[in-house]
C-alpha atoms as a PDB file:
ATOM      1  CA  UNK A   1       8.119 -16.099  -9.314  1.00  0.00           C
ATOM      2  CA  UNK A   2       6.585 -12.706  -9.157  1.00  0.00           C
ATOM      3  CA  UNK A   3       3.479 -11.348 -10.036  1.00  0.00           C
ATOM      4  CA  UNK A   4       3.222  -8.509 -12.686  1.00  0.00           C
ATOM      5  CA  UNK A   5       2.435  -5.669 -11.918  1.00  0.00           C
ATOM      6  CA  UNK A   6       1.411  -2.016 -13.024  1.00  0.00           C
ATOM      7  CA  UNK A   7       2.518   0.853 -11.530  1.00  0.00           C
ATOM      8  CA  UNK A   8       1.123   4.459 -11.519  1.00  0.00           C
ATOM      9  CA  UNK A   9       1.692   7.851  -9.947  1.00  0.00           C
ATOM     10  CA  UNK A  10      -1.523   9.525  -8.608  1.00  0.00           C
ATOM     11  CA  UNK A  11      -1.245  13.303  -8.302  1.00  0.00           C
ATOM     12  CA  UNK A  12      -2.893  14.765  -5.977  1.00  0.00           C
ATOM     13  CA  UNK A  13      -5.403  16.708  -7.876  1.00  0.00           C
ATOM     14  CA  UNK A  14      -6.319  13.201  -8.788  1.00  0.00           C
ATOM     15  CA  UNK A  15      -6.335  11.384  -5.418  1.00  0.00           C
ATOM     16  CA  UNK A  16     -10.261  11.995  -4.422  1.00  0.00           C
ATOM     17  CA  UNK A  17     -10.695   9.381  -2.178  1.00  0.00           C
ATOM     18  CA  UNK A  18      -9.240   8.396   1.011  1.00  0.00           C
ATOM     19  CA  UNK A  19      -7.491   4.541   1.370  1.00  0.00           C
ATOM     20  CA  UNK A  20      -5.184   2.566   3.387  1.00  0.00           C
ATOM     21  CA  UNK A  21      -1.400   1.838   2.335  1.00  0.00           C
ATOM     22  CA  UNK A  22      -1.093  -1.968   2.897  1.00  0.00           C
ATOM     23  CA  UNK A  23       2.268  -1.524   3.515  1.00  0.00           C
ATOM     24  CA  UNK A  24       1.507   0.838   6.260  1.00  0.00           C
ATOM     25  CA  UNK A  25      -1.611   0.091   7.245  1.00  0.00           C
ATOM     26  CA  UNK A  26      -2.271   3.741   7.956  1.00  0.00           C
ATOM     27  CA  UNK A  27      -4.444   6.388   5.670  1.00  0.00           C
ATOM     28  CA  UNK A  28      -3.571   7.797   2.170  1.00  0.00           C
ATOM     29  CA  UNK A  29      -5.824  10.729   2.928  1.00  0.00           C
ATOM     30  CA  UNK A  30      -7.709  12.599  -0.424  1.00  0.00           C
ATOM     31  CA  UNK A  31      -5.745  14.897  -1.937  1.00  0.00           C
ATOM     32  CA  UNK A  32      -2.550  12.583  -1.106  1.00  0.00           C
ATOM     33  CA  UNK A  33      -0.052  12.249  -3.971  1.00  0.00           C
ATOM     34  CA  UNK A  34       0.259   7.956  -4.061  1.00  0.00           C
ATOM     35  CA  UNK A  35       1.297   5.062  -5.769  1.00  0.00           C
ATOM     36  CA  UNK A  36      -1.486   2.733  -7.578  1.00  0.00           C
ATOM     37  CA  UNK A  37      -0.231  -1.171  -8.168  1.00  0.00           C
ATOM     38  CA  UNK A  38      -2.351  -3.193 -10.634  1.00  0.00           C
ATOM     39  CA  UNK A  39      -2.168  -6.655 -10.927  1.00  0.00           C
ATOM     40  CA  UNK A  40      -2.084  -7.413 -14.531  1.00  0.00           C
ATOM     41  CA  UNK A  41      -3.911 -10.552 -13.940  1.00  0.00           C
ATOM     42  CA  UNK A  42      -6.565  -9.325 -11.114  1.00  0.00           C
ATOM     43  CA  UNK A  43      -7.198  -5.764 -11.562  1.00  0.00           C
ATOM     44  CA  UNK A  44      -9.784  -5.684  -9.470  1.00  0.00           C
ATOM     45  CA  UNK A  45      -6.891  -6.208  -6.703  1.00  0.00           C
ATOM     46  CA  UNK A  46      -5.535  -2.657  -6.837  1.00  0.00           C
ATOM     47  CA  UNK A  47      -3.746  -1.569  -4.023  1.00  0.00           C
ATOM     48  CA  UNK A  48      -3.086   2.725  -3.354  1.00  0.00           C
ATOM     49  CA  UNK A  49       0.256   2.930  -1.619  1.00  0.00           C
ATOM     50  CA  UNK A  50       2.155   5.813  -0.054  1.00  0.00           C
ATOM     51  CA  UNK A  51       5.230   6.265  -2.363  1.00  0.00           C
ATOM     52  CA  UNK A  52       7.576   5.387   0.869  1.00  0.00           C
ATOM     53  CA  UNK A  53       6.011   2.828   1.624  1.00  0.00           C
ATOM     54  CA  UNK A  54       6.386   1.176  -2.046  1.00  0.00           C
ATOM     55  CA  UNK A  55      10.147   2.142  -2.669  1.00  0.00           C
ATOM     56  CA  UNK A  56      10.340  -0.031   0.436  1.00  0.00           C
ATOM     57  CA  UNK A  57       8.189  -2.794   0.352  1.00  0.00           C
ATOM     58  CA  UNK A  58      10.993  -5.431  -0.530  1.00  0.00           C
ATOM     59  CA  UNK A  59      12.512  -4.604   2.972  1.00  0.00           C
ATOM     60  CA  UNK A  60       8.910  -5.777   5.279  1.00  0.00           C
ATOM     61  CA  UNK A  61       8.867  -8.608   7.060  1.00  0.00           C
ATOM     62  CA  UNK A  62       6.695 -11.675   6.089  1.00  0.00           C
ATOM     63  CA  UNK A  63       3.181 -11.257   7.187  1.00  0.00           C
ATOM     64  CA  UNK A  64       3.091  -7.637   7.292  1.00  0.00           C
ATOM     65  CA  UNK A  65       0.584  -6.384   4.817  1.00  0.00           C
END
């Protein structure tokens, strides 16, 4: 079972903080086109992703992020 999820495009005229991709674990620096994932459930659980990073999240090995 899978949680739900929101996705969202940030554009980079938008993006004016820096974070860090979980999937990565490296910086999404400001001014960084990304990917925002909202739990449905536990929005307070946002994650900012690098859009790589996302299209291949299903392909990580347990553990990692």
């Amino acid at each position: 079972m899978g949680l739900e999820v929101e996705v969202r495009r940030v554009q980079p005229y938008e993006a004016n903080k820096a974070y860090v991709c979980p999937g990565c674990n490296r910086d999404i620096p400001s001014g960084t086109g990304h990917i925002v994932a909202v739990p449905v459930d536990a929005p307070d659980l946002r994650r900012h992703w690098h859009h790589g990073c996302w299209s291949n999240r299903h392909r990580r090995r347990p553990g990692r992020g």
